[in-house]
N, C-alpha and C. Protein backbone atom coordinates (compact mmCIF):
# COMPACT_ATOMS: atom_id res chain seq x y z
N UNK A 1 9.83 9.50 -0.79
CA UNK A 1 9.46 8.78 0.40
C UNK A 1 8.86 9.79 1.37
N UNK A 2 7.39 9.28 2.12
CA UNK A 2 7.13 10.63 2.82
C UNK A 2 7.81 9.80 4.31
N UNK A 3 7.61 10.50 4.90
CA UNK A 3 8.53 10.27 6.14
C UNK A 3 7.51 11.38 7.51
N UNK A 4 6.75 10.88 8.15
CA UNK A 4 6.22 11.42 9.69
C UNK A 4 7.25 11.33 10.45
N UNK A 5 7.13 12.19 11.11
CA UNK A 5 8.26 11.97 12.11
C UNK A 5 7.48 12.57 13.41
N UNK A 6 8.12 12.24 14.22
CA UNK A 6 6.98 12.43 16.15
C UNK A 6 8.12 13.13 16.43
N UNK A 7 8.08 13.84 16.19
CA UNK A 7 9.58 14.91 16.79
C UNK A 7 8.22 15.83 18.05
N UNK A 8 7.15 16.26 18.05
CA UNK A 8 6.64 17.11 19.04
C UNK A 8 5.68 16.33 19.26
N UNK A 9 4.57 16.44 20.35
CA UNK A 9 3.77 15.91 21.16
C UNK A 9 2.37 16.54 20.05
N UNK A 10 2.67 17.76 19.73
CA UNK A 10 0.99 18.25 18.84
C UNK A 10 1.11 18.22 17.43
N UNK A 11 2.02 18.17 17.08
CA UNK A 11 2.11 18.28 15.35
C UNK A 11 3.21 18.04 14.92
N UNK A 12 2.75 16.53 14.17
CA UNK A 12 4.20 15.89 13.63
C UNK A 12 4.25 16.37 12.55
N UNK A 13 5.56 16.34 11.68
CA UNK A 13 6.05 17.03 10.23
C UNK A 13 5.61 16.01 9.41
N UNK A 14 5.15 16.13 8.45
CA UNK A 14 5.30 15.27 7.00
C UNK A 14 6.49 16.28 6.24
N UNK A 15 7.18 15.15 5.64
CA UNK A 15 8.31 15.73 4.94
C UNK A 15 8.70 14.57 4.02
N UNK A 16 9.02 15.08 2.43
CA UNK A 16 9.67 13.83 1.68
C UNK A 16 11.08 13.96 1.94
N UNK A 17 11.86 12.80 2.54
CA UNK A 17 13.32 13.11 2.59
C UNK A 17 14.25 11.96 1.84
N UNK A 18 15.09 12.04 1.96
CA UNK A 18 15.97 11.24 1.19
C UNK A 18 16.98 10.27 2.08
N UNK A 19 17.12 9.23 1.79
CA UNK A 19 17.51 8.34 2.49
C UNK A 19 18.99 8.58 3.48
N UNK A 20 19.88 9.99 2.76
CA UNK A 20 20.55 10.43 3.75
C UNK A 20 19.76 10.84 5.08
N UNK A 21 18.96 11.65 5.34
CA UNK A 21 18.21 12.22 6.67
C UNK A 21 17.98 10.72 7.37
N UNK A 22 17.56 9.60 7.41
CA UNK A 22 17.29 8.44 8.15
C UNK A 22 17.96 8.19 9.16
N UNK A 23 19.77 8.28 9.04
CA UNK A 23 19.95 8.39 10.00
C UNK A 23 20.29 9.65 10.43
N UNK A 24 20.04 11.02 10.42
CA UNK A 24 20.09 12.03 10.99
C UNK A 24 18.88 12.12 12.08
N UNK A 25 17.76 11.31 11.50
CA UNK A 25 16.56 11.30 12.43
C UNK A 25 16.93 10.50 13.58
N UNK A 26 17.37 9.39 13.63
CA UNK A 26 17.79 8.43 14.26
C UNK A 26 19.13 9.01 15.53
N UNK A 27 19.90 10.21 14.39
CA UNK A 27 20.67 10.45 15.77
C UNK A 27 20.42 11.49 16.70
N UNK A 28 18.89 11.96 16.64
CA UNK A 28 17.99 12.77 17.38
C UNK A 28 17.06 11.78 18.01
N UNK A 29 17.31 10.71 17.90
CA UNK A 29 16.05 9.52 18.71
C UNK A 29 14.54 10.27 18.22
N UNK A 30 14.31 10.08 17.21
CA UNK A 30 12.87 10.04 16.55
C UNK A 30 12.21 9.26 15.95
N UNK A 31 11.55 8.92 16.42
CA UNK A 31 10.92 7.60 16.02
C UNK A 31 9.75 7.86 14.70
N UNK A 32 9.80 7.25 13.45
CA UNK A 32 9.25 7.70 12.15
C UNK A 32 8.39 6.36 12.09
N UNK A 33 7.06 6.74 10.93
CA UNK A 33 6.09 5.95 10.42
C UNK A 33 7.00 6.59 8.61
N UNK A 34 7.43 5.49 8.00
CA UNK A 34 8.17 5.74 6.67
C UNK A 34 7.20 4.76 4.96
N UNK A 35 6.76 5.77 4.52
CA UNK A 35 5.96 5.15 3.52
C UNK A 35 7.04 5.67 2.20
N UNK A 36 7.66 4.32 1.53
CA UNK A 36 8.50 4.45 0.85
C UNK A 36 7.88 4.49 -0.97
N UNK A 37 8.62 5.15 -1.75
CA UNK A 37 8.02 5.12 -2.73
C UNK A 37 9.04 5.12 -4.13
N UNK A 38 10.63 4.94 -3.62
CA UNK A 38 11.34 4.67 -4.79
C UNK A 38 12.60 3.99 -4.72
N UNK A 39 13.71 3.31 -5.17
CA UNK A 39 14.68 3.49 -4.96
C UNK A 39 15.01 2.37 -4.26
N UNK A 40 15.69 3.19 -3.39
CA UNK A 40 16.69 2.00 -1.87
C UNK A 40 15.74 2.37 -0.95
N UNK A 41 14.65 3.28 -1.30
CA UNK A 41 13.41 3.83 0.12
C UNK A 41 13.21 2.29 1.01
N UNK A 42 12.47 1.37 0.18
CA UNK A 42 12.07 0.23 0.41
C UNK A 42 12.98 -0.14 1.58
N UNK A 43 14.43 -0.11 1.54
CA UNK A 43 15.13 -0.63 2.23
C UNK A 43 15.57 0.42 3.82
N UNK A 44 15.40 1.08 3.05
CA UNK A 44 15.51 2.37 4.38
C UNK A 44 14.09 1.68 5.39
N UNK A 45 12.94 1.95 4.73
CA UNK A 45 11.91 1.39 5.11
C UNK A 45 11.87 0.38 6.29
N UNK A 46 12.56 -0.82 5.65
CA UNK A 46 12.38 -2.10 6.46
C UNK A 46 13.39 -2.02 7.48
N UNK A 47 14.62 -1.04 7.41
CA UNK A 47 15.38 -0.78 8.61
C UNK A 47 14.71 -0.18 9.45
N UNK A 48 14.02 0.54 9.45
CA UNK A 48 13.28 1.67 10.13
C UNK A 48 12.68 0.38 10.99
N UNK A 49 11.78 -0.43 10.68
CA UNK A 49 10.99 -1.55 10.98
C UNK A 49 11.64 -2.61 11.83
N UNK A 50 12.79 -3.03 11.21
CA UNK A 50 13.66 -4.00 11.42
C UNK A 50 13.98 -3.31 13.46
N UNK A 51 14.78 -2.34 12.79
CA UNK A 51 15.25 -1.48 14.47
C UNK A 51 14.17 -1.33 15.49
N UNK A 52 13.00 -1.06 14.65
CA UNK A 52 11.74 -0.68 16.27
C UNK A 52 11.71 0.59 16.18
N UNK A 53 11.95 1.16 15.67
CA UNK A 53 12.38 2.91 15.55
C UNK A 53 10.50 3.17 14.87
N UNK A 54 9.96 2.68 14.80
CA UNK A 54 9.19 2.82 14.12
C UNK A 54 8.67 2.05 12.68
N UNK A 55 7.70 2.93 11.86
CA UNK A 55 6.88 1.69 11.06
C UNK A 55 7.00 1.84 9.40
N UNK A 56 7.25 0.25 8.80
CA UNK A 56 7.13 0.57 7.38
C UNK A 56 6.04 0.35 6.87
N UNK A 57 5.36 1.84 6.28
CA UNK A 57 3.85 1.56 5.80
C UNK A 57 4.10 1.78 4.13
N UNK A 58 3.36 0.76 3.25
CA UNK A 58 3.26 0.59 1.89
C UNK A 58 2.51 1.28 1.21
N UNK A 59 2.78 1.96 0.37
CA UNK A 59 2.09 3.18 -0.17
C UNK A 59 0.91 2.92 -0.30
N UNK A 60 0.30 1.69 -0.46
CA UNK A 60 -1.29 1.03 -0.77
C UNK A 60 -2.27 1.39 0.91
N UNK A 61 -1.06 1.20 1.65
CA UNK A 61 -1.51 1.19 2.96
C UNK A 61 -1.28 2.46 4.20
N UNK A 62 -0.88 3.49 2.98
CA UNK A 62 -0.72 4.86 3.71
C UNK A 62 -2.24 5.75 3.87
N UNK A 63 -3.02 5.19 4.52
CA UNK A 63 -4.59 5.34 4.77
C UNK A 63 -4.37 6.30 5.89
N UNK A 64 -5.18 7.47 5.92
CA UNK A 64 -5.78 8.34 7.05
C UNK A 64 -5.40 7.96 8.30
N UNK A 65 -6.16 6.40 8.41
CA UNK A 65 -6.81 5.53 9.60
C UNK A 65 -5.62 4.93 10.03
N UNK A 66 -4.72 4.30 8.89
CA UNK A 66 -2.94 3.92 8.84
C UNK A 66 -2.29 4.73 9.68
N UNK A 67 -2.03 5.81 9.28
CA UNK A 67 -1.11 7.15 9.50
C UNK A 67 -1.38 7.31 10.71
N UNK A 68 -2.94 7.46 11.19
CA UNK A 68 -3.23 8.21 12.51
C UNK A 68 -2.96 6.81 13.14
N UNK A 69 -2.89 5.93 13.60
CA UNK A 69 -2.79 4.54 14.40
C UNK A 69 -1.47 4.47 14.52
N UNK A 70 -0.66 4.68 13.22
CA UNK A 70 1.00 4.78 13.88
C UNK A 70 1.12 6.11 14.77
N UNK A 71 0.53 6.75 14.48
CA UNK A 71 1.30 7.92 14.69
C UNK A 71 0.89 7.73 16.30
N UNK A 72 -0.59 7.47 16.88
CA UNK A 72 -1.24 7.15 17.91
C UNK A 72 0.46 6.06 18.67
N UNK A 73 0.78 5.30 18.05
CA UNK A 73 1.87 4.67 18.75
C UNK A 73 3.50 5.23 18.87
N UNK A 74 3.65 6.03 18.20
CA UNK A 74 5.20 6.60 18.16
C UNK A 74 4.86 8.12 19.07
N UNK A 75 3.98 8.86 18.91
CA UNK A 75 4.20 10.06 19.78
C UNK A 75 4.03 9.70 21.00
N UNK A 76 3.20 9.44 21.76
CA UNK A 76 3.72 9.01 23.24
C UNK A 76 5.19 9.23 23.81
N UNK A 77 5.12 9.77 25.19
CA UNK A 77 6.71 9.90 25.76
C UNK A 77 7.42 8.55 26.35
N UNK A 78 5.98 7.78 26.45
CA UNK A 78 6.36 6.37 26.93
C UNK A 78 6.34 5.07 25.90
N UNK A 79 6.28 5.42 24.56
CA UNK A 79 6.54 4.88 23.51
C UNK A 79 7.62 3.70 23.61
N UNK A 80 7.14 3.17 22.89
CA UNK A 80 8.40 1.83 22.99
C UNK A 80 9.03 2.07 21.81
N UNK A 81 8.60 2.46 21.14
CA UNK A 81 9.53 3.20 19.51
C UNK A 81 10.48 4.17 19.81
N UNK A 82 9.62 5.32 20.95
CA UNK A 82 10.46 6.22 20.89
C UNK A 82 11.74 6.18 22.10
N UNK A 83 10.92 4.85 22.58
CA UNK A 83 12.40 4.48 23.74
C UNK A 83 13.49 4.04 22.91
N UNK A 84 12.77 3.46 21.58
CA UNK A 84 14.28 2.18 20.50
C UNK A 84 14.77 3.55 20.16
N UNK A 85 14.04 4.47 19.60
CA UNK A 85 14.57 5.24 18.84
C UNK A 85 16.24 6.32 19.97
N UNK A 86 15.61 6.51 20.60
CA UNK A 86 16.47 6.96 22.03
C UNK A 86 17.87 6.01 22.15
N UNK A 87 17.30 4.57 22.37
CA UNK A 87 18.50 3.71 22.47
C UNK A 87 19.45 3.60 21.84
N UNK A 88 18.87 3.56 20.28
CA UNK A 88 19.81 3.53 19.35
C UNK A 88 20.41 5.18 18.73
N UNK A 89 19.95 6.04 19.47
CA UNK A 89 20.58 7.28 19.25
C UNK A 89 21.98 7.51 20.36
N UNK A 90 21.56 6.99 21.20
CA UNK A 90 22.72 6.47 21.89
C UNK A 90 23.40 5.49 21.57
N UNK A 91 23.16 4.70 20.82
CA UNK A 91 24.29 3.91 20.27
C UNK A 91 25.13 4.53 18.94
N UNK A 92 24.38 5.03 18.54
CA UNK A 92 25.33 5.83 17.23
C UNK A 92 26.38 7.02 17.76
N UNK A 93 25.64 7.40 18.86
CA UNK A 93 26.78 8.67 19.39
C UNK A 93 27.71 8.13 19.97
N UNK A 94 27.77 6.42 20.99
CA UNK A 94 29.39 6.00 21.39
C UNK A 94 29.78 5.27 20.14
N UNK A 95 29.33 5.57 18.82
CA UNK A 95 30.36 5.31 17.64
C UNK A 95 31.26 6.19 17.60
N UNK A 96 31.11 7.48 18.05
CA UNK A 96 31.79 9.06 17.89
C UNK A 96 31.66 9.69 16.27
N UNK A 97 31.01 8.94 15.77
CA UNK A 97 29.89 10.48 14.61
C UNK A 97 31.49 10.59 13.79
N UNK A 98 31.45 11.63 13.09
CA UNK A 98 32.67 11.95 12.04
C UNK A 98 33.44 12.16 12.75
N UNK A 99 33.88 12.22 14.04
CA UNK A 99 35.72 12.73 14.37
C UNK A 99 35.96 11.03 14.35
N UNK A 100 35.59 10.32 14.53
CA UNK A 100 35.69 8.96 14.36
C UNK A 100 35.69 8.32 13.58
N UNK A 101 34.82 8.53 12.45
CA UNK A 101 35.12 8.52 11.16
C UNK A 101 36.06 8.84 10.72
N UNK A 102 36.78 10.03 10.61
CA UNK A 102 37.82 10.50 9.94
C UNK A 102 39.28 9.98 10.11
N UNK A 103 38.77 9.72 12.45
CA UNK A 103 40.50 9.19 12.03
C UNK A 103 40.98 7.59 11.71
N UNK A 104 39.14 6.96 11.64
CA UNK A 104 39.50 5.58 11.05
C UNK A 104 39.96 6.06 9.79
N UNK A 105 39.85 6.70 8.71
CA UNK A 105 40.08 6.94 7.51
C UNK A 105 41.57 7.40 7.35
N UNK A 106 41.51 8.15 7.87
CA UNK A 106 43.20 8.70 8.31
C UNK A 106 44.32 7.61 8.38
N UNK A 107 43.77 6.71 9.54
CA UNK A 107 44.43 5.55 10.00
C UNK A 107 44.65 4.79 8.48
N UNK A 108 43.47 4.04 7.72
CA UNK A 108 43.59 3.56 7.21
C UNK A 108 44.51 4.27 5.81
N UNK A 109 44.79 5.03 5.47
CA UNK A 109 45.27 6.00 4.03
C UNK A 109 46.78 5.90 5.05
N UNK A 110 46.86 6.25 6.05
CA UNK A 110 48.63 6.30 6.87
C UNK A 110 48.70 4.76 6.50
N UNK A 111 48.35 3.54 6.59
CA UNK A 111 48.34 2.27 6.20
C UNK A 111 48.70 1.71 5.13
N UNK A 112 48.10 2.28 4.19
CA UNK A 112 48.31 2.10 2.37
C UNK A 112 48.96 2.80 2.59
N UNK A 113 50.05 3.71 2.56
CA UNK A 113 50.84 4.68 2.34
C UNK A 113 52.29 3.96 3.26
N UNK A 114 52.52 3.41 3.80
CA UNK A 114 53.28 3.05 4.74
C UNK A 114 53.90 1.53 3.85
């Protein structure tokens, strides 16, 4: 899956990543153009889309003219992608990330065990 990402104002990364990084991007508020090409990509894809975080482009439709038109809409500081992307990076951080994770897990194993 290649994956743009608008992380800087002059030169965004192309990078193939793997559907773990999606939300690592997400909990940096970065807003991605995601052209999927195997797998569960597809579905990573349409979340990406689904959220506003940015765009799912189809490998048929990963054109020059494609690429540069998203990208024309996610780098901006006044982006409406990169505002979702922001929003919902703030929403994942008052989940509290793995110490929160762990002690739901904790909780739940003291539970079965009890």
């Amino acid at each position: 899956m290649w994956t743009l990402r608008a992380r800087c104002r002059t030169s965004p990364q192309r990078s193939i990543t793997a559907a773990r990084e999606r939300p690592t991007l997400v909990c940096h508020g970065v807003p991605q153009a995601v052209v999927p090409h195997a797998a569960d990509q597809q579905r990573q894809a349409q979340g990406v889309a689904r959220t506003e975080v940015g765009f799912h482009i189809a490998p048929a439709q990963a054109t020059v003219d494609n690429l540069t038109q998203a990208l024309a809409q996610l780098l901006p500081d006044r982006s409406p992608y990169r505002a979702q992307a922001r929003q919902l990076q703030h929403e994942f951080a008052a989940l509290g990330g793995v110490p929160r994770a762990a002690a739901l897990l904790e909780a739940v194993a003291t539970d079965a065990t009890a």
